[in-house]
PDB file of N, CA and C in Angstrom:
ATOM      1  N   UNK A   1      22.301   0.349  -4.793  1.00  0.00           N
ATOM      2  CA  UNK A   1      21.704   0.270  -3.487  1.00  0.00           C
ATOM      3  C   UNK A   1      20.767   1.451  -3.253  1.00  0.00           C
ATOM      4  N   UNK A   2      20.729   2.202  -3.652  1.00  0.00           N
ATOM      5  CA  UNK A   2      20.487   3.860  -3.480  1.00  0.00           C
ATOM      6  C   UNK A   2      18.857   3.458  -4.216  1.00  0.00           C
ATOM      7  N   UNK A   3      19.103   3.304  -5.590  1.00  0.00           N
ATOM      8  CA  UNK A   3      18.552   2.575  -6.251  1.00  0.00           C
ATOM      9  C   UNK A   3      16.946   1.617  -5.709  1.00  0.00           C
ATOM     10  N   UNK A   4      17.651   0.675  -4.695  1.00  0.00           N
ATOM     11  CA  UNK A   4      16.485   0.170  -4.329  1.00  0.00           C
ATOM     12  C   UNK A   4      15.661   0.521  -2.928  1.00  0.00           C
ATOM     13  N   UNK A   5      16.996   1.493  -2.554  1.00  0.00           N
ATOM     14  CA  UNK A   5      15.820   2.269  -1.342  1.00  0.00           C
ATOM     15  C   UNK A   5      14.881   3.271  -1.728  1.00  0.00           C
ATOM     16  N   UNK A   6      15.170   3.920  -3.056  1.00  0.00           N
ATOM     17  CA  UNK A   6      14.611   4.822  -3.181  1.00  0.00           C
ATOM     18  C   UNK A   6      13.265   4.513  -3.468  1.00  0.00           C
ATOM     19  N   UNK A   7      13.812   2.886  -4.694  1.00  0.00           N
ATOM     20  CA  UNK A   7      12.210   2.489  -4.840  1.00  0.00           C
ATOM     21  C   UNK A   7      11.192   1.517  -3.628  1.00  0.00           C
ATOM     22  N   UNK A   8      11.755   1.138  -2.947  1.00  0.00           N
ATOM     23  CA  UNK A   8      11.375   0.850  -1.889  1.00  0.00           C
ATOM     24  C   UNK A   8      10.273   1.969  -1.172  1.00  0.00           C
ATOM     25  N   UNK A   9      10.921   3.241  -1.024  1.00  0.00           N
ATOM     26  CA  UNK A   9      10.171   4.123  -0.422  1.00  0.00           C
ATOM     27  C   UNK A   9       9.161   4.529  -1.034  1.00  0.00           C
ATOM     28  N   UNK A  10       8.770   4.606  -2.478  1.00  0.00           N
ATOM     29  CA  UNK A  10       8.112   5.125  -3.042  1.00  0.00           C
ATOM     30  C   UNK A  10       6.836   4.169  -3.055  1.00  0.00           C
ATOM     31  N   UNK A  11       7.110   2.941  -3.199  1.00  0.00           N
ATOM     32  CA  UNK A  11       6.229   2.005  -3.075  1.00  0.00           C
ATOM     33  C   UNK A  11       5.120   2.217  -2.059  1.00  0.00           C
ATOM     34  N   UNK A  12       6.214   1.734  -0.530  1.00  0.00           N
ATOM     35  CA  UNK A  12       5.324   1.927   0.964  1.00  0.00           C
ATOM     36  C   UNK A  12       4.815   3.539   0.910  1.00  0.00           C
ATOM     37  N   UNK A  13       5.403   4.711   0.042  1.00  0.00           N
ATOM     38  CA  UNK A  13       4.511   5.891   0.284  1.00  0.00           C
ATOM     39  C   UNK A  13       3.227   5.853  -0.612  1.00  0.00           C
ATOM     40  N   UNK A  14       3.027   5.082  -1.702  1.00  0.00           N
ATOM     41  CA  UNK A  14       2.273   4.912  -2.545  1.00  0.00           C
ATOM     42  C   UNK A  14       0.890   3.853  -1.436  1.00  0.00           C
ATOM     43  N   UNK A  15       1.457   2.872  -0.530  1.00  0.00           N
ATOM     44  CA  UNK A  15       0.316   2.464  -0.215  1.00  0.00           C
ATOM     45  C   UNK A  15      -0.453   3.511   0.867  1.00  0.00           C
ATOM     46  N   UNK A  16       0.084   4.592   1.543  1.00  0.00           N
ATOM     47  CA  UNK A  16      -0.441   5.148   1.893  1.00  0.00           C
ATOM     48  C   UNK A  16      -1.533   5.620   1.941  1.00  0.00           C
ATOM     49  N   UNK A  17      -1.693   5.770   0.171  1.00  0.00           N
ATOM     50  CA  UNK A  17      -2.344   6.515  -0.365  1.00  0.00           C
ATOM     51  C   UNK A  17      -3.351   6.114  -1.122  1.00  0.00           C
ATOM     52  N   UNK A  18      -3.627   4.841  -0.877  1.00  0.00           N
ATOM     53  CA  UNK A  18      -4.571   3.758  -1.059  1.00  0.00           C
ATOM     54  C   UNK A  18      -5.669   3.601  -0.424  1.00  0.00           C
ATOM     55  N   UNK A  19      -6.757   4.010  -1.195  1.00  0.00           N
ATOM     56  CA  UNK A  19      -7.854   4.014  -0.171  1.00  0.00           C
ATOM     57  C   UNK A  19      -9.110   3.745  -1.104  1.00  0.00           C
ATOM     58  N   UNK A  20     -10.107   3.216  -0.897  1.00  0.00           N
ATOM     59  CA  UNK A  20     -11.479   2.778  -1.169  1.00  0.00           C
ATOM     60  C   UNK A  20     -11.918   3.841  -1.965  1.00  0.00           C
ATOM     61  N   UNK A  21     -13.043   3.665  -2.859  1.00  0.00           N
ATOM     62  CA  UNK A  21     -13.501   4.863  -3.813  1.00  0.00           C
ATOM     63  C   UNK A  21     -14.608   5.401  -2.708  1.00  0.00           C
ATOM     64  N   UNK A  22     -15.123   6.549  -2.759  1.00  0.00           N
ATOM     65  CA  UNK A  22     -15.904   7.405  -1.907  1.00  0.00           C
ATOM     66  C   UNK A  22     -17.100   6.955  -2.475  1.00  0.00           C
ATOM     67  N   UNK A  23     -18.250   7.146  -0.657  1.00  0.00           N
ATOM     68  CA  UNK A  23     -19.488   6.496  -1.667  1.00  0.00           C
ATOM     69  C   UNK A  23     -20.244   7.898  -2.316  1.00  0.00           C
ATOM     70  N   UNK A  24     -21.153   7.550  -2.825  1.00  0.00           N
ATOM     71  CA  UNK A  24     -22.181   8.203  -3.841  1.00  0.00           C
ATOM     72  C   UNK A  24     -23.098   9.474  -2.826  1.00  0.00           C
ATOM     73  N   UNK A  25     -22.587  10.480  -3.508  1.00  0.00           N
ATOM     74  CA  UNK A  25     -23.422  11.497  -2.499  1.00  0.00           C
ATOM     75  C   UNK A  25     -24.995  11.745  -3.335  1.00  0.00           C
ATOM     76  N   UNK A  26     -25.121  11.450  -4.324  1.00  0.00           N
ATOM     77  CA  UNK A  26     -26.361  11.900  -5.329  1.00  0.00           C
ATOM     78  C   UNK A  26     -27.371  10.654  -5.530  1.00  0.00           C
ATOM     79  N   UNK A  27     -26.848  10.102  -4.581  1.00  0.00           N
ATOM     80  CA  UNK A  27     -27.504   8.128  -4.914  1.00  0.00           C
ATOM     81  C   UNK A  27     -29.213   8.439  -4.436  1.00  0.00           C
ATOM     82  N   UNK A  28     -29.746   7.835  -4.262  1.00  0.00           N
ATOM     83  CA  UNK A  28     -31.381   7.728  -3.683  1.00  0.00           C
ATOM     84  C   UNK A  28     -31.294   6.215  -2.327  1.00  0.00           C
ATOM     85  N   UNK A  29     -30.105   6.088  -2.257  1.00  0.00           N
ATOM     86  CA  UNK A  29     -30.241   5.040  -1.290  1.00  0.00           C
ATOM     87  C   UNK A  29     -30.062   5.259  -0.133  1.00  0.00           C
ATOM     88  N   UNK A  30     -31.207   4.335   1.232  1.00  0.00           N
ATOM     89  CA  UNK A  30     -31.066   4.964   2.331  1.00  0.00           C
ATOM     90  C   UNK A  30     -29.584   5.102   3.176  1.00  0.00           C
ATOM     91  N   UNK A  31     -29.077   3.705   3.154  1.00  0.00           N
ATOM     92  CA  UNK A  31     -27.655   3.510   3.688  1.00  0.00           C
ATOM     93  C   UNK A  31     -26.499   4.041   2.875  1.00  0.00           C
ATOM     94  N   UNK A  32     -25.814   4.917   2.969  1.00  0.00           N
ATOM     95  CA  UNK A  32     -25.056   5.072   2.023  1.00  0.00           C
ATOM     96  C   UNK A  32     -23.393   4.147   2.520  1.00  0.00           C
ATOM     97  N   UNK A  33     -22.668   3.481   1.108  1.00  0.00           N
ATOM     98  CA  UNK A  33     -21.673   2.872   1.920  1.00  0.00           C
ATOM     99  C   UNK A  33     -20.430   3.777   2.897  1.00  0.00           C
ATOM    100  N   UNK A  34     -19.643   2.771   3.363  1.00  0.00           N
ATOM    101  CA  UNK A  34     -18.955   3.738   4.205  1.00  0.00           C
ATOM    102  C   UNK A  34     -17.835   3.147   3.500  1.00  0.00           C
ATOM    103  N   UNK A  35     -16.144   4.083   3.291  1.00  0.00           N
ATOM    104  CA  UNK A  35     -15.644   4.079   2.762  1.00  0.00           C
ATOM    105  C   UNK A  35     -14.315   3.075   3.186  1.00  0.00           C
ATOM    106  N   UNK A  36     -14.026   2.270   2.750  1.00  0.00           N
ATOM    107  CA  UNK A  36     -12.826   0.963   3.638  1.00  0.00           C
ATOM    108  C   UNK A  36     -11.198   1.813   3.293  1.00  0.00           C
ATOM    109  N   UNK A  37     -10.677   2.248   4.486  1.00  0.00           N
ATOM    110  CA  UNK A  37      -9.278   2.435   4.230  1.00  0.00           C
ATOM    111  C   UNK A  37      -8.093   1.450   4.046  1.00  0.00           C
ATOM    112  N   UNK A  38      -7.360   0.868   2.965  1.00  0.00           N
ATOM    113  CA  UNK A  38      -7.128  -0.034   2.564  1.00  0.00           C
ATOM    114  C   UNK A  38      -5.729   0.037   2.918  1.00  0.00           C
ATOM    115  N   UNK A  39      -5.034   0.161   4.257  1.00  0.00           N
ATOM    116  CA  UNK A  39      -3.467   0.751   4.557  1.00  0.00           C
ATOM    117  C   UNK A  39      -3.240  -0.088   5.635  1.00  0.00           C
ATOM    118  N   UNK A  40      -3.855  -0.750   6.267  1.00  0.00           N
ATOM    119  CA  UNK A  40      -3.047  -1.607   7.563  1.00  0.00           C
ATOM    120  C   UNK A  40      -2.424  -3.064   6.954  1.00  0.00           C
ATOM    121  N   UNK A  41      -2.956  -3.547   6.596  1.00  0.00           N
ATOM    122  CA  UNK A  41      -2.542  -5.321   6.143  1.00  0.00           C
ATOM    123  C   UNK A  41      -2.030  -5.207   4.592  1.00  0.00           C
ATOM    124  N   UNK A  42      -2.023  -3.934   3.650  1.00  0.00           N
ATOM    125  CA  UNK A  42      -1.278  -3.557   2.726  1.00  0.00           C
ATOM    126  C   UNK A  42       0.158  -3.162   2.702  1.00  0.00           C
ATOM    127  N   UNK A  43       0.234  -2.041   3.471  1.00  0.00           N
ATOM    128  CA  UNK A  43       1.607  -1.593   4.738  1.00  0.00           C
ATOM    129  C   UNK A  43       2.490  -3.180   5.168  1.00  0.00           C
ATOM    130  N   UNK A  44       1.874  -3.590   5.735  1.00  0.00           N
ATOM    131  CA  UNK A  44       2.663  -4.744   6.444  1.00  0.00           C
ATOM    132  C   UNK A  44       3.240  -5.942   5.367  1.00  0.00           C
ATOM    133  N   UNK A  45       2.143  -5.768   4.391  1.00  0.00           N
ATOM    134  CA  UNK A  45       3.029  -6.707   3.555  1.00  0.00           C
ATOM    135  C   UNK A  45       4.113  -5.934   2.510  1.00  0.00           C
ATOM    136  N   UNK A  46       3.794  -4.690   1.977  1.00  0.00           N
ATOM    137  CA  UNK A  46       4.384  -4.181   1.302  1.00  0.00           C
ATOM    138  C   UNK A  46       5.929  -4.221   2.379  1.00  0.00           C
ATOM    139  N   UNK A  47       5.980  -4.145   3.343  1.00  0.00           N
ATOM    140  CA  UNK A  47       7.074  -4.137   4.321  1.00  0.00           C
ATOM    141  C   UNK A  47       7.777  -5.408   4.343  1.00  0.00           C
ATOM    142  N   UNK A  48       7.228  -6.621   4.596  1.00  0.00           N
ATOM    143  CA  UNK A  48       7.615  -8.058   4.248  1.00  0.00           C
ATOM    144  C   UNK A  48       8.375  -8.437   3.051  1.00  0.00           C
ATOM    145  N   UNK A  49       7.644  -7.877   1.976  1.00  0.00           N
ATOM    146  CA  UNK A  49       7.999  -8.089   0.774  1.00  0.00           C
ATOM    147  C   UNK A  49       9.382  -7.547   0.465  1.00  0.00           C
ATOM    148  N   UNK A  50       9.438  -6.256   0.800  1.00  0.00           N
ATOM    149  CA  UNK A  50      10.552  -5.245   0.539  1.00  0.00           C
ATOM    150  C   UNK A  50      11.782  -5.942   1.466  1.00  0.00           C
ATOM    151  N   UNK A  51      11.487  -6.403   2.792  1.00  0.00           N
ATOM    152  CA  UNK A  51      12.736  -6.806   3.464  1.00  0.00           C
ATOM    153  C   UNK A  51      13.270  -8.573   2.789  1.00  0.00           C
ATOM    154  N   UNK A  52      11.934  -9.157   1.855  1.00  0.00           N
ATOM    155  CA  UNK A  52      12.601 -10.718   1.691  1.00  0.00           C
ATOM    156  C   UNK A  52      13.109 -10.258   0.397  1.00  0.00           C
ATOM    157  N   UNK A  53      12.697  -9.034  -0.021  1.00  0.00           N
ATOM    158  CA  UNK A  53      13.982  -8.990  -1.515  1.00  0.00           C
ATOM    159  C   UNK A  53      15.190  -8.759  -1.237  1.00  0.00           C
ATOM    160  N   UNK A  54      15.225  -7.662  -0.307  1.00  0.00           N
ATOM    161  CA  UNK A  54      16.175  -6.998   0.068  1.00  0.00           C
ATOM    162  C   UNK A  54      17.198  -8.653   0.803  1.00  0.00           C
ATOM    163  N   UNK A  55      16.517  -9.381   1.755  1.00  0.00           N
ATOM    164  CA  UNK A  55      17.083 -10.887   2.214  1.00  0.00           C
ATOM    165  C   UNK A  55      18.460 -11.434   0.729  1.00  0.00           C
ATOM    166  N   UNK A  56      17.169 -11.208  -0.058  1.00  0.00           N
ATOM    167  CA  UNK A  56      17.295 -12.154  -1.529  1.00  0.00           C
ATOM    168  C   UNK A  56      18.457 -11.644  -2.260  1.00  0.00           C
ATOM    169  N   UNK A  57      18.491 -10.018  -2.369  1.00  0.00           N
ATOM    170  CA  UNK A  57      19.747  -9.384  -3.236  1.00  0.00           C
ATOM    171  C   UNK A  57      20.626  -9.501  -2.485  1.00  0.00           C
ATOM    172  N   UNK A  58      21.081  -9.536  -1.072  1.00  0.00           N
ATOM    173  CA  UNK A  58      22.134  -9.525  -0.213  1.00  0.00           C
ATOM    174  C   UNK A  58      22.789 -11.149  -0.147  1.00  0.00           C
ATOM    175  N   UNK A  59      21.961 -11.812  -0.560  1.00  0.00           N
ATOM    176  CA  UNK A  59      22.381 -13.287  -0.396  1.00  0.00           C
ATOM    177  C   UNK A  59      22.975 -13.831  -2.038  1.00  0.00           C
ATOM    178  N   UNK A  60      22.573 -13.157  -2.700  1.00  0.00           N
ATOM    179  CA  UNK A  60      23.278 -12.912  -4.167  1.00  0.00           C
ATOM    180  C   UNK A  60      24.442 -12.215  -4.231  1.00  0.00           C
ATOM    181  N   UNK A  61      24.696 -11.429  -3.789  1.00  0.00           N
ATOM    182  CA  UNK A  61      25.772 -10.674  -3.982  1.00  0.00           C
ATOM    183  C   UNK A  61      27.174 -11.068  -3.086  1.00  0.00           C
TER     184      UNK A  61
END
């Protein structure tokens, strides 16, 4: 059990830390892109996911 909280946590701290590559500071282009933070609708599923396993091992056991 210990086991799967731990990896549980590591996961949702890992999407945290998920984020878009930075744009180009040396480019020649007028617009430069802007950078997409990739943590709201990642988060929520990584959260979904983790509670229908967690559903899944408890209904096994």
């Amino acid at each position: 059990m210990k086991k799967i909280i731990a990896l549980s946590a590591i996961l949702v701290s890992i999407t945290f830390l998920a984020n878009a590559q930075p744009g180009s500071t040396t480019g020649g282009f007028d617009d430069e892109p802007v950078d997409v933070p990739l943590d709201g609708g990642i988060i929520l599923l990584a959260a979904v996911g983790a509670a229908y396993g967690y559903k899944k091992l408890k209904k096994d056991i």
